[in-house]
Protein backbone atom coordinates (compact mmCIF):
# COMPACT_ATOMS: atom_id res chain seq x y z
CA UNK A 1 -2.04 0.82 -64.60
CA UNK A 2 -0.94 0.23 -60.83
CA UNK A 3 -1.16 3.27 -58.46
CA UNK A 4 1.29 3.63 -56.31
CA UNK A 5 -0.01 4.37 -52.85
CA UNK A 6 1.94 6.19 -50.12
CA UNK A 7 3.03 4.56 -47.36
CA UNK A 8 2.43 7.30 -44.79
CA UNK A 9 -0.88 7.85 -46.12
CA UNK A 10 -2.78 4.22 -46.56
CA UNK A 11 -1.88 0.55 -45.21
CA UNK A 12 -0.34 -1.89 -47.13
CA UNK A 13 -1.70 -5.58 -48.44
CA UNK A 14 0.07 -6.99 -45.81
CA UNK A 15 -0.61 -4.41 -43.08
CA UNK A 16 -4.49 -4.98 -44.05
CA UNK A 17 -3.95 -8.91 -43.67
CA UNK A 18 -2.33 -8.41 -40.61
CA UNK A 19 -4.96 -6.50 -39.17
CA UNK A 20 -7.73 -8.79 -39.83
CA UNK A 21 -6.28 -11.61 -38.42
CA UNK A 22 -5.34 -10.00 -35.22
CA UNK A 23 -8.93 -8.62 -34.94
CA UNK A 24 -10.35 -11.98 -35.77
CA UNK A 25 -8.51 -13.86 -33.14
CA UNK A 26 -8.98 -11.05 -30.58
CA UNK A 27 -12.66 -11.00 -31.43
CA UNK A 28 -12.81 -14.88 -30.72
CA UNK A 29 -11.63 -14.46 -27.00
CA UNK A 30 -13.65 -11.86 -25.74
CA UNK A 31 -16.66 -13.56 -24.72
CA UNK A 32 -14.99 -15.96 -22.94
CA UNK A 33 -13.01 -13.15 -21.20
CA UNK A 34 -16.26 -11.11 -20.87
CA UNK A 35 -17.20 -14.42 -18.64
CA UNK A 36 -14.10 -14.48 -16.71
CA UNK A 37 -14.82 -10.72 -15.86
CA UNK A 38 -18.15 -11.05 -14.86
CA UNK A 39 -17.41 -13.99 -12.21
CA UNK A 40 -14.90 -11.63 -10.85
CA UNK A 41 -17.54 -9.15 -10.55
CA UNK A 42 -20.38 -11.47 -9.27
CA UNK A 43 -22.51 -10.35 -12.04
CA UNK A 44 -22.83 -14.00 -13.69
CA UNK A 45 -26.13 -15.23 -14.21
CA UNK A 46 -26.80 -18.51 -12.64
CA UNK A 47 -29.02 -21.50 -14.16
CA UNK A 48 -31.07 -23.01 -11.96
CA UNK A 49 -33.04 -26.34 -12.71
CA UNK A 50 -36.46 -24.85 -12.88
CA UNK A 51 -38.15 -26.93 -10.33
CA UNK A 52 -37.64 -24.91 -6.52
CA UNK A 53 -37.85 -21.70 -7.81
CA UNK A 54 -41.44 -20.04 -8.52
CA UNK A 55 -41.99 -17.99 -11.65
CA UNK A 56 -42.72 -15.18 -9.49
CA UNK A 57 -38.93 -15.04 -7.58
CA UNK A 58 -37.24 -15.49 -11.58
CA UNK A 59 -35.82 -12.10 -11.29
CA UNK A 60 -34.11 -13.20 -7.74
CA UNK A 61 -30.48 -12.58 -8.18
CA UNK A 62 -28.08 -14.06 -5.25
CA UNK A 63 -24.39 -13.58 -5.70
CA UNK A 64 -20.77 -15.05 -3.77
CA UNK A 65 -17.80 -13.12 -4.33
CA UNK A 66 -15.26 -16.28 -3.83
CA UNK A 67 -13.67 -15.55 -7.56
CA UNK A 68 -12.99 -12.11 -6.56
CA UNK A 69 -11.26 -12.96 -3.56
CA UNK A 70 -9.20 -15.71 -4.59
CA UNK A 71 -7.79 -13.53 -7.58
CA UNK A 72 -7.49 -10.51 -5.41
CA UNK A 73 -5.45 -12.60 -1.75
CA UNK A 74 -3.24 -13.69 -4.28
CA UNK A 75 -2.57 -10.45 -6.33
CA UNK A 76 -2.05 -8.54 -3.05
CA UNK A 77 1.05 -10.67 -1.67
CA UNK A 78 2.72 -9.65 -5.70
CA UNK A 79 3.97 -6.16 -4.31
CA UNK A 80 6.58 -5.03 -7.05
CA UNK A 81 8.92 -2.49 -5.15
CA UNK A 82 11.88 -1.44 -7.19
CA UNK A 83 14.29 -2.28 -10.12
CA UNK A 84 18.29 -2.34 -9.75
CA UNK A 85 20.95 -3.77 -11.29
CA UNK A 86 22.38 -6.75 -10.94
CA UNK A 87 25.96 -5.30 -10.76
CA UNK A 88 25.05 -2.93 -8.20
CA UNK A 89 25.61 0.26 -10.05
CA UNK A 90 23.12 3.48 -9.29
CA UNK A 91 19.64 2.19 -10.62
CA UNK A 92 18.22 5.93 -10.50
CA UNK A 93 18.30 5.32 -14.37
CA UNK A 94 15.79 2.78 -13.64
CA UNK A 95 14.00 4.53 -11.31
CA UNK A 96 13.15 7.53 -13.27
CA UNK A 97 11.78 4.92 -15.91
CA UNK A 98 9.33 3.08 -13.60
CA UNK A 99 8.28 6.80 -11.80
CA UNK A 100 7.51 8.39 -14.83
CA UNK A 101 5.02 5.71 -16.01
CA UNK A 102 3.95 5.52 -12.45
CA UNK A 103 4.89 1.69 -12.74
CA UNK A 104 4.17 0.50 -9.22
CA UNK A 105 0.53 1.70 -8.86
CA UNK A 106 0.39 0.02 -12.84
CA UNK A 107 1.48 -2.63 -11.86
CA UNK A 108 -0.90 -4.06 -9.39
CA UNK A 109 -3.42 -3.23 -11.89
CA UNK A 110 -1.29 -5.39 -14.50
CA UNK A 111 -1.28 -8.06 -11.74
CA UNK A 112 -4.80 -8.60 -11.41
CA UNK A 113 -5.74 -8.48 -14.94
CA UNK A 114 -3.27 -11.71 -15.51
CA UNK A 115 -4.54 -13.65 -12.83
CA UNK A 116 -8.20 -12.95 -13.98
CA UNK A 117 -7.79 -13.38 -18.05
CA UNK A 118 -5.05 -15.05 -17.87
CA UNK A 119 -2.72 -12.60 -19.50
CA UNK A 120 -1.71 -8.97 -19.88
CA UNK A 121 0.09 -7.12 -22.47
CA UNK A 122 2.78 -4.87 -22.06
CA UNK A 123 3.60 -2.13 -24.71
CA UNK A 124 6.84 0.25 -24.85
CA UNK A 125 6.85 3.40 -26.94
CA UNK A 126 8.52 6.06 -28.19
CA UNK A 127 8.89 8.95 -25.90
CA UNK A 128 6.56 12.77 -26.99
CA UNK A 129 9.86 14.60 -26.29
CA UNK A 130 13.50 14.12 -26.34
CA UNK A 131 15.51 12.77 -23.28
CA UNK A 132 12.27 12.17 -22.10
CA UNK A 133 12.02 8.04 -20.45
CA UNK A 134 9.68 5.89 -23.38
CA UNK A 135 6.07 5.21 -22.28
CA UNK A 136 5.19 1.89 -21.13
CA UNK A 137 1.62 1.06 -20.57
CA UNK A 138 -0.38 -2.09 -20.00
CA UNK A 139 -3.32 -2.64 -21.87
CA UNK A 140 -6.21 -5.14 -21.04
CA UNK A 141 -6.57 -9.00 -23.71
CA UNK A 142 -10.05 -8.03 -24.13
CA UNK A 143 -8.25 -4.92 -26.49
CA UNK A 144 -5.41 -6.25 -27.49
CA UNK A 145 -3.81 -9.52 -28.85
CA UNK A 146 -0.68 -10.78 -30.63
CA UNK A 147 0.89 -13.75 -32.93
CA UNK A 148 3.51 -15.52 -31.12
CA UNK A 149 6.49 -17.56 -32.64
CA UNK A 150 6.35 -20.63 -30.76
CA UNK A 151 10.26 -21.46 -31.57
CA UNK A 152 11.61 -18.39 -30.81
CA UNK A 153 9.11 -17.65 -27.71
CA UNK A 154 8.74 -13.85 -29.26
CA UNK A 155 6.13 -11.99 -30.53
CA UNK A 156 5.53 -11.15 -34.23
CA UNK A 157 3.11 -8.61 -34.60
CA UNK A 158 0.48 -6.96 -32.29
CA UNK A 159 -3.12 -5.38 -32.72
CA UNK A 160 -4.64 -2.90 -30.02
CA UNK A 161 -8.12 -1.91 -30.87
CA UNK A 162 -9.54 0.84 -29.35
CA UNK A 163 -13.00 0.57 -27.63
CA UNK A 164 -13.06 3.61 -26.02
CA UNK A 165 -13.77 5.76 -29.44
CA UNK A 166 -15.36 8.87 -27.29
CA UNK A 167 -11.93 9.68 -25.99
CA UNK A 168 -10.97 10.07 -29.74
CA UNK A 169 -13.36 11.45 -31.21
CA UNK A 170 -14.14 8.65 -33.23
CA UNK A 171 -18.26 8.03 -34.68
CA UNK A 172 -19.26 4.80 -33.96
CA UNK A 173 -18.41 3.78 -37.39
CA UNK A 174 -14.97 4.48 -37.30
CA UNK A 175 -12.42 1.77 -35.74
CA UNK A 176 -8.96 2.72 -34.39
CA UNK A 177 -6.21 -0.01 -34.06
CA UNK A 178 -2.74 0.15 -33.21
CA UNK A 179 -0.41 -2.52 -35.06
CA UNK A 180 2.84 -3.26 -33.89
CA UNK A 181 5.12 -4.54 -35.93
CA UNK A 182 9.39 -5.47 -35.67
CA UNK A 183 10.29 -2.23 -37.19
CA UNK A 184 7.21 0.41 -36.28
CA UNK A 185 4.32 1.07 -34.45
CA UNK A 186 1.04 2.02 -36.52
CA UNK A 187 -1.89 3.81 -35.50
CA UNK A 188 -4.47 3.38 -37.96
CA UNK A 189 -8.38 4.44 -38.18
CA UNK A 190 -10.83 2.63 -40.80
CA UNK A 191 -14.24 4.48 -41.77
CA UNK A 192 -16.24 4.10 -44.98
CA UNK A 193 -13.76 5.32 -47.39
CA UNK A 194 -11.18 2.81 -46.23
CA UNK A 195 -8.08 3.06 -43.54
CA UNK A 196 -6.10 5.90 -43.18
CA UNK A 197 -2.88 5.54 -41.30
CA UNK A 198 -2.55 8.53 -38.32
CA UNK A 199 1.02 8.48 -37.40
CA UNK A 200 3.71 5.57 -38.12
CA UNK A 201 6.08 5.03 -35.50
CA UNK A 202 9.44 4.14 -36.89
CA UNK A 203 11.69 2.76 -34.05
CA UNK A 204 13.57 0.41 -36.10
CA UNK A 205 13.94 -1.73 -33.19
CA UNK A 206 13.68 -5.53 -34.82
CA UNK A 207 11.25 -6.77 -32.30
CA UNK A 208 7.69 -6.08 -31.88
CA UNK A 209 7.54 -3.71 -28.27
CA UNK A 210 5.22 -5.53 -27.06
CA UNK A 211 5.48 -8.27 -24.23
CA UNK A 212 2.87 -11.12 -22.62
CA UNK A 213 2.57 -11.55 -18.85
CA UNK A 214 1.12 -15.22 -19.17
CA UNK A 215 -0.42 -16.43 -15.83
CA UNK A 216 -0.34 -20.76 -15.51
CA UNK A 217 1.23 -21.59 -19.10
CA UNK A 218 2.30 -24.11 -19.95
CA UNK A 219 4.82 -25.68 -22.83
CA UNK A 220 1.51 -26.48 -25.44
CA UNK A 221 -0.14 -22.96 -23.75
CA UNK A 222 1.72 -19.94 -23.58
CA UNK A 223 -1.01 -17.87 -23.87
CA UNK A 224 -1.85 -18.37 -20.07
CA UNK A 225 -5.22 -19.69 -18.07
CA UNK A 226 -7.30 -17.67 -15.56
CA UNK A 227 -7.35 -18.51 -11.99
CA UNK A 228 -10.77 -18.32 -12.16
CA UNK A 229 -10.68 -22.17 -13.15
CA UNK A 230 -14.01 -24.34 -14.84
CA UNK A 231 -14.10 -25.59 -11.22
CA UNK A 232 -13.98 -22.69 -9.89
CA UNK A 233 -16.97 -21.06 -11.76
CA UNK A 234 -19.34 -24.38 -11.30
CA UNK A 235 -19.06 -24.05 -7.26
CA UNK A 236 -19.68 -20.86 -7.26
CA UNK A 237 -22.71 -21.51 -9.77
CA UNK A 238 -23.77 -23.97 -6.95
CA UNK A 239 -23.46 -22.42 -3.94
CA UNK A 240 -25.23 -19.21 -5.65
CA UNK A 241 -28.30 -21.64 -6.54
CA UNK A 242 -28.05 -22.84 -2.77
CA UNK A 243 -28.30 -19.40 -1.61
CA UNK A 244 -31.43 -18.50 -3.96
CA UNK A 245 -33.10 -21.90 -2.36
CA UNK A 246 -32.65 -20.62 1.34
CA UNK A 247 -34.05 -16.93 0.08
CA UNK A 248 -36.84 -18.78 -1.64
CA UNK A 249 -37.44 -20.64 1.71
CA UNK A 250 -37.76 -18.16 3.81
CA UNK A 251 -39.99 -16.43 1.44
CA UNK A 252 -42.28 -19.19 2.23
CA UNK A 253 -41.31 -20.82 5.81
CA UNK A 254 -40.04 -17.83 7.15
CA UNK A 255 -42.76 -17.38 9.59
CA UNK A 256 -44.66 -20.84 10.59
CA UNK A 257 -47.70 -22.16 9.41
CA UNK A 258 -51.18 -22.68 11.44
CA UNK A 259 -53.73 -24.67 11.17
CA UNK A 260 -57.04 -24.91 12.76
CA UNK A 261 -59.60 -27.87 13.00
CA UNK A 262 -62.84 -27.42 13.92
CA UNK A 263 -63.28 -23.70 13.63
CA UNK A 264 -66.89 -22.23 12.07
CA UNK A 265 -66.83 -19.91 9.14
CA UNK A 266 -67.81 -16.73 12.03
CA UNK A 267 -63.88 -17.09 13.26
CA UNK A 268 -63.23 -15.91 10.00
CA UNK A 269 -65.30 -12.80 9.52
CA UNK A 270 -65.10 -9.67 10.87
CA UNK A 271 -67.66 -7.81 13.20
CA UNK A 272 -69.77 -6.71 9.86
CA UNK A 273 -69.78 -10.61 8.51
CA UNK A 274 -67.30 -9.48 5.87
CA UNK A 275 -64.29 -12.20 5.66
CA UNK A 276 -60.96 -11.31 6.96
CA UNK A 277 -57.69 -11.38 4.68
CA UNK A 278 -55.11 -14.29 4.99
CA UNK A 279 -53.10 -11.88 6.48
CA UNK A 280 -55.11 -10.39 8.48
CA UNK A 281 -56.16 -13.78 9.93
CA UNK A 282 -52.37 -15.02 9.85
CA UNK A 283 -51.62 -12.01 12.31
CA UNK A 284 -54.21 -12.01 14.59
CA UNK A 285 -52.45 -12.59 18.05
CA UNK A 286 -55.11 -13.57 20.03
CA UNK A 287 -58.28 -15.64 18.18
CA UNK A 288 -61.37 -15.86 19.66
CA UNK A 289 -63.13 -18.96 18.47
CA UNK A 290 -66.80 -20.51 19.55
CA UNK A 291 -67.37 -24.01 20.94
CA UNK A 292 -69.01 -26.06 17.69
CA UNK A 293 -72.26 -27.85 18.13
CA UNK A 294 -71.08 -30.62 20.59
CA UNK A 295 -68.99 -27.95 22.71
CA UNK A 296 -65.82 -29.06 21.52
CA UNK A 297 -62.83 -26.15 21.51
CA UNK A 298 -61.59 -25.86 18.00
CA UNK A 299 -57.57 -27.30 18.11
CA UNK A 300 -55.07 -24.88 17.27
CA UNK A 301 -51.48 -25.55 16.26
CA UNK A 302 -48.24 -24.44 14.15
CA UNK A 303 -46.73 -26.43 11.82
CA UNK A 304 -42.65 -27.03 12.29
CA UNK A 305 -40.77 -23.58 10.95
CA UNK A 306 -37.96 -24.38 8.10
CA UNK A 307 -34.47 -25.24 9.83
CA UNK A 308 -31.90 -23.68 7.20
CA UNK A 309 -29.08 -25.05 9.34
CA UNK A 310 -28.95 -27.66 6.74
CA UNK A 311 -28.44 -25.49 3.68
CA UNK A 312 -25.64 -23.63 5.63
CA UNK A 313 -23.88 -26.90 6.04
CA UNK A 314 -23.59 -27.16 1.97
CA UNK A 315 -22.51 -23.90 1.72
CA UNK A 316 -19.78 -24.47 3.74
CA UNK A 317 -18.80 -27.92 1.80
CA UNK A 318 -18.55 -25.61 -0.82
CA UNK A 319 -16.55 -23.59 1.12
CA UNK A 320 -13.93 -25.84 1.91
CA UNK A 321 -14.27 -27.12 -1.74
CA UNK A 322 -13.72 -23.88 -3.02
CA UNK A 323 -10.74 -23.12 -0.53
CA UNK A 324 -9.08 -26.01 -1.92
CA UNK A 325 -9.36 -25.54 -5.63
CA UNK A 326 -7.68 -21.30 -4.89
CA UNK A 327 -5.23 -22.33 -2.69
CA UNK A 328 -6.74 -20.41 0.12
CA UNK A 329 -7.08 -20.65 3.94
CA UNK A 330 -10.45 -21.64 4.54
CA UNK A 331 -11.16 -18.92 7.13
CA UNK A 332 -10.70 -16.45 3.89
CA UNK A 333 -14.01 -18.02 2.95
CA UNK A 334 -16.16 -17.35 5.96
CA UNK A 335 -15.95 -20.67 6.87
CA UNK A 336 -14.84 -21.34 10.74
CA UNK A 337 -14.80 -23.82 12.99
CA UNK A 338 -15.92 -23.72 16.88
CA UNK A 339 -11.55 -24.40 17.60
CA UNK A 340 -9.78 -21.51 16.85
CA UNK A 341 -6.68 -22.57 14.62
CA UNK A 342 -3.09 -21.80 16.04
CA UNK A 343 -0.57 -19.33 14.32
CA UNK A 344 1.44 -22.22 12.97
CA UNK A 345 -2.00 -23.66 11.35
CA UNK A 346 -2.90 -20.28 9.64
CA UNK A 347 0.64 -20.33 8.21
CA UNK A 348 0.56 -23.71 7.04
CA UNK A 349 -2.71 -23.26 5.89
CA UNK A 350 -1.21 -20.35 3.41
CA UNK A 351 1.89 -22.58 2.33
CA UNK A 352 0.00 -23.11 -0.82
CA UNK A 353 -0.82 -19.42 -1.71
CA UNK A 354 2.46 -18.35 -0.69
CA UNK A 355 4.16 -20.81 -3.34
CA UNK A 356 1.49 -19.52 -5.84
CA UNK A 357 2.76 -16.71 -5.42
CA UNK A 358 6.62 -17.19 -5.46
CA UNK A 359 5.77 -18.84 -9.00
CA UNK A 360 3.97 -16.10 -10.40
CA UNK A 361 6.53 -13.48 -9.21
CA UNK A 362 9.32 -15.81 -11.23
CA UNK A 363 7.34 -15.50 -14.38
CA UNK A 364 6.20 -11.86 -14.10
CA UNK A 365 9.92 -10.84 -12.96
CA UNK A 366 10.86 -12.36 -16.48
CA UNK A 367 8.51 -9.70 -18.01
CA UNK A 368 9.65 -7.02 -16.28
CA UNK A 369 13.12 -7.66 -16.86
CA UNK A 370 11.93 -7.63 -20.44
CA UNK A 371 10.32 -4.27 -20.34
CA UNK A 372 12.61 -2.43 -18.87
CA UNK A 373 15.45 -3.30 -21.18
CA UNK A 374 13.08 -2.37 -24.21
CA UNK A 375 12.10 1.18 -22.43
CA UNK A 376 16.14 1.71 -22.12
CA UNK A 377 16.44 0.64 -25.95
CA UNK A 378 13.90 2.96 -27.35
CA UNK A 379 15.01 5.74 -24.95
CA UNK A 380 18.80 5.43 -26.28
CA UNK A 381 18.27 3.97 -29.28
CA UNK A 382 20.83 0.55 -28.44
CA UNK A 383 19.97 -1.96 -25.85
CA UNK A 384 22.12 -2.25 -22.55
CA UNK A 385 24.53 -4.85 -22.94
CA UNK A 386 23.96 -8.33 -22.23
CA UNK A 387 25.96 -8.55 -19.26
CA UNK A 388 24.13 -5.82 -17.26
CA UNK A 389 21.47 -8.13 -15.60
CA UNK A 390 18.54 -6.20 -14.42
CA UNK A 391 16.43 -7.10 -11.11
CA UNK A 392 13.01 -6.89 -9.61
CA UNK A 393 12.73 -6.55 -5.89
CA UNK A 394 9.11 -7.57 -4.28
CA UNK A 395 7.78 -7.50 -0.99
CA UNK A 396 8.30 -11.10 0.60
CA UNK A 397 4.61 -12.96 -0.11
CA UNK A 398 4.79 -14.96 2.80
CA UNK A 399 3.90 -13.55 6.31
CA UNK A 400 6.29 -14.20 8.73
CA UNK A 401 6.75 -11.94 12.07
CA UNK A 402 8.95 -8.92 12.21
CA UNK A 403 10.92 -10.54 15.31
CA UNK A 404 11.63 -13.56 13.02
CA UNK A 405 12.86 -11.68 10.44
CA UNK A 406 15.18 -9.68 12.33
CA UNK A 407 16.34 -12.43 14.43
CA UNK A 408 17.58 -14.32 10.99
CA UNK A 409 19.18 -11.24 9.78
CA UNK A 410 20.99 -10.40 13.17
CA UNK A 411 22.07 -13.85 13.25
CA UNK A 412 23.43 -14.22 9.88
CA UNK A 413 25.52 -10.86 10.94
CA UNK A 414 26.73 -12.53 14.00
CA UNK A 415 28.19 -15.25 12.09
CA UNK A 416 30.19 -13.25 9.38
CA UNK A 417 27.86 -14.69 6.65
CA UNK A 418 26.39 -11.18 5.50
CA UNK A 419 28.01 -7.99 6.28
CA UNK A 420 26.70 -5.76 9.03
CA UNK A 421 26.20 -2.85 6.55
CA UNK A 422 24.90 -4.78 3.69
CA UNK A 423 21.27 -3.92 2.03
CA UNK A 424 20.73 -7.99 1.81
CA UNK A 425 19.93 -7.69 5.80
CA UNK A 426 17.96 -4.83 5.32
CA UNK A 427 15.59 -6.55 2.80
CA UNK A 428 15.24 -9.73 5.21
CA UNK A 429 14.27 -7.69 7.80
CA UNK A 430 11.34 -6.96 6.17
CA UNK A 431 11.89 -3.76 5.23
CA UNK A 432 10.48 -1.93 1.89
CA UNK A 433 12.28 -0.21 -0.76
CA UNK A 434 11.90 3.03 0.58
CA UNK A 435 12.96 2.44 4.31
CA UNK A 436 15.97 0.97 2.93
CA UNK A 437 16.76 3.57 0.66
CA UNK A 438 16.23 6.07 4.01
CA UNK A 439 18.51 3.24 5.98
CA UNK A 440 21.20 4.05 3.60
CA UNK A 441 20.87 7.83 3.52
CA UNK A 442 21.26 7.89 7.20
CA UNK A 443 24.18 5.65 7.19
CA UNK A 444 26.26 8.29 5.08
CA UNK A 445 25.10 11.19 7.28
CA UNK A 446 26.27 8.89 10.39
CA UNK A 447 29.72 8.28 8.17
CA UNK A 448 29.75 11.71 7.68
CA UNK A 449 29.36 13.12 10.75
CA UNK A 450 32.46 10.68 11.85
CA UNK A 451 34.65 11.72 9.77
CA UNK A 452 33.97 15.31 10.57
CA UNK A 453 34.82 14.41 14.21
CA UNK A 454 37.91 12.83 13.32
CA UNK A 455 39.29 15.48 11.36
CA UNK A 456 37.90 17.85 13.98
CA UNK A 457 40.02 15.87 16.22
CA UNK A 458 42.92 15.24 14.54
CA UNK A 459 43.35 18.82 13.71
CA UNK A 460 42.73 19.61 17.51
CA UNK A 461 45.93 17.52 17.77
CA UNK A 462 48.24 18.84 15.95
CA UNK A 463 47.35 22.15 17.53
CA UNK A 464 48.39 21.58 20.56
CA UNK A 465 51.95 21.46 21.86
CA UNK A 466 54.27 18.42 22.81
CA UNK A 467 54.91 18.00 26.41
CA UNK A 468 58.82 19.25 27.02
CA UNK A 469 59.32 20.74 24.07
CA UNK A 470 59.87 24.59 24.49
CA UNK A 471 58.00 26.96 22.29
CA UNK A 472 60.01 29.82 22.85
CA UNK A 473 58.76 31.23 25.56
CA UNK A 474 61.13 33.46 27.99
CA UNK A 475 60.88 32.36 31.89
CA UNK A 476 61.30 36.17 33.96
């Protein structure tokens, strides 16, 4: 005889299937994103070959931050500033959205973790309270991971597993998961006795609320690639190792070596007879030593110091090497040269990381765009029509002046191209989301305040009499 088990209460067959291969394939990719996250954070351990480093210096741990800063100059030109919509209608609907999951601060954080895994995951949920905007939050691959449809680029079921059990008051046996699926959300927490479902989320939506921001995919890869690259990890193994040589060196030729020939044993011995230390010897600044036999001065030299100008000039090979596989200006990476480069070199230096960064603004603004219509469907329970196209706005990545800027926009004024009042100036002048929005509060008070005067002087006007025209007044 079959049981019947309760849906709220237990997961199903299928749930349970789910759930393991989720887990499975998000259990396969975190030690490979466990790498990826310690190169960012310089705490890889480097190989050397065994041969110019002592037993004794094993524990020496030497460490270049180039990973970091590559991921990190490119996520800080991605500045997401606002959401509107494409029509132009009043995108506070928007706004209160993004403000109450605090999006913009998020979303830097979002930013970096693509560019360093390779991905991020974006989920959108059910508000706590009615009216209230739905909760989006962005959760890190090394919790979470999902099955993607290939052919219809959508997901079709998610898994978040907690690691953080502490903050749930979770044992360490006990494992909580969130599974997303087209038609509800499920928090689930397995122990011994088996799982137990916690809440089920019925949204009824048809999709899975969950979305991908994939960094570098491509058509037979849409999970996404770090931009901490094979390439990039080797050099940086490399120049670490060439770093722990030059500490190892001066270890050993840090100070010079002496020698002396013809010394007796007595130059060695203090005034007692008892032998002085190497040190003790090594230091000595002035050393008194006896004629030998057949009067002859002992000869006293230093052997040449180690030169580590030659090590430097690998590291900056690397360098260079290194600049080239980021996409970053070399001075980024310390290294200089004795000419100072020009303000059209640095720029054209950056062309490279300012197209990287164009490109990864096209792809994330698809995610976005994405997001925000799911938070609007969840919050009202239908999507926004088709037709209502919404849009990111994002700082410009590029660095060009501020009198370049405004010279374009006050020139594209001047020629009737633009609009003197419109925001499309204000934006190529370089200015941010909130300046504008203070641009275009002031330019109501000024319209305002004119229209008060014109009234004020139109009614000032009509007060006043015609000239010739007799209002009734009786000459004595």
């Amino acid at each position: 005889m079959t049981i019947p088990t309760l849906p709220l209460l237990s997961l199903s067959l299928d749930e349970q299937q789910m759930i393991t291969a989720l887990r499975s394939d998000l259990l396969s990719h975190r030690f490979k994103l466990g790498l990826l996250d310690s190169y960012f954070n310089g705490e890889q351990l480097v190989r050397d070959l065994g041969i110019s480093i002592p037993p004794q210096l094993k524990t020496l741990h030497t460490v270049i931050g180039w990973p970091r800063i590559g991921v990190e100059a490119l996520e800080q030109r991605l500045d997401l500033e606002a959401f509107r919509w494409g029509d132009g209608s009043d995108p506070s609907d928007l706004q209160e959205i993004a403000d109450a999951n605090d999006l913009f601060d998020e979303a830097s954080l979002a930013h970096l973790d693509a560019l360093t895994y390779g991905r991020e995951y974006v989920t959108v949920g059910s508000p706590d309270e009615d009216d209230a905007p739905s909760i989006i939050s962005f959760e890190s691959p090394m919790d979470m991971t999902l099955a993607w449809d290939a052919r219809l680029r959508m997901p079709l079921a998610a898994l978040r597993e907690c690691q953080d059990k502490w903050d749930y008051g979770l044992s360490p046996e006990e494992r909580l998961v969130s599974l997303y699926l087209p038609n509800q959300t499920i928090q689930a927490v397995e122990s011994s006795a088996g799982w137990v479902v916690l809440d089920r989320d019925e949204h009824n939506l048809g999709i899975v609320p969950v979305l991908r921001m994939a960094n570098r995919q491509r058509t037979a890869d849409r999970v996404g690639r770090s931009e901490i690259t094979p390439e990039v990890m080797s050099i940086t193994d490399a120049a670490c190792r060439r770093l722990m040589g030059i500490e190892v060196a001066s270890e050993f030729f840090g100070a010079p070596q002496r020698y002396i020939l013809g010394a007796s044993e007595s130059a060695f011995q203090d005034a007692e007879g008892n032998a002085k230390s190497a040190w003790e010897t090594y230091i000595g600044r002035v050393l008194a030593l006896e004629r030998d036999e057949d009067g002859n001065v002992p000869e006293v030299g230093a052997f040449t110091a180690h030169d580590p100008s030659g090590q430097t000039k690998i590291i900056d090979l690397y360098a260079r090497i290194m600049a080239t596989q980021l996409g970053l200006p070399p001075h980024m990476l310390g290294y200089t040269s004795d000419n100072p480069a020009s303000a059209d070199a640095i720029r054209s230096s950056e062309a490279m990381l300012v197209k990287k960064a164009e490109r990864r603004i096209r792809r994330f603004s698809a995610t976005y765009r994405d997001m925000m219509r799911l938070a609007i469907w969840v919050r009202d329970g239908e999507p926004p029509p088709k037709d209502r196209r919404i849009e990111t706005v994002w700082r410009n990545p590029a660095t060009p002046t501020l009198a370049a800027q405004t010279d374009a926009a006050v020139k594209l004024a001047q020629a009737g191209i633009v609009p003197a009042d419109s925001e499309v100036l204000l934006e190529m002048a370089g200015l941010s989301e909130d300046q504008r929005r203070r641009v275009e509060a002031d330019r109501r008070r000024a319209r305002g305040a004119d229209m008060v005067r014109q009234l004020t002087s139109l009614a000032a006007t009509e007060e006043q009499p015609a000239e010739g025209v007799d209002d009734g007044a009786v000459d004595v």
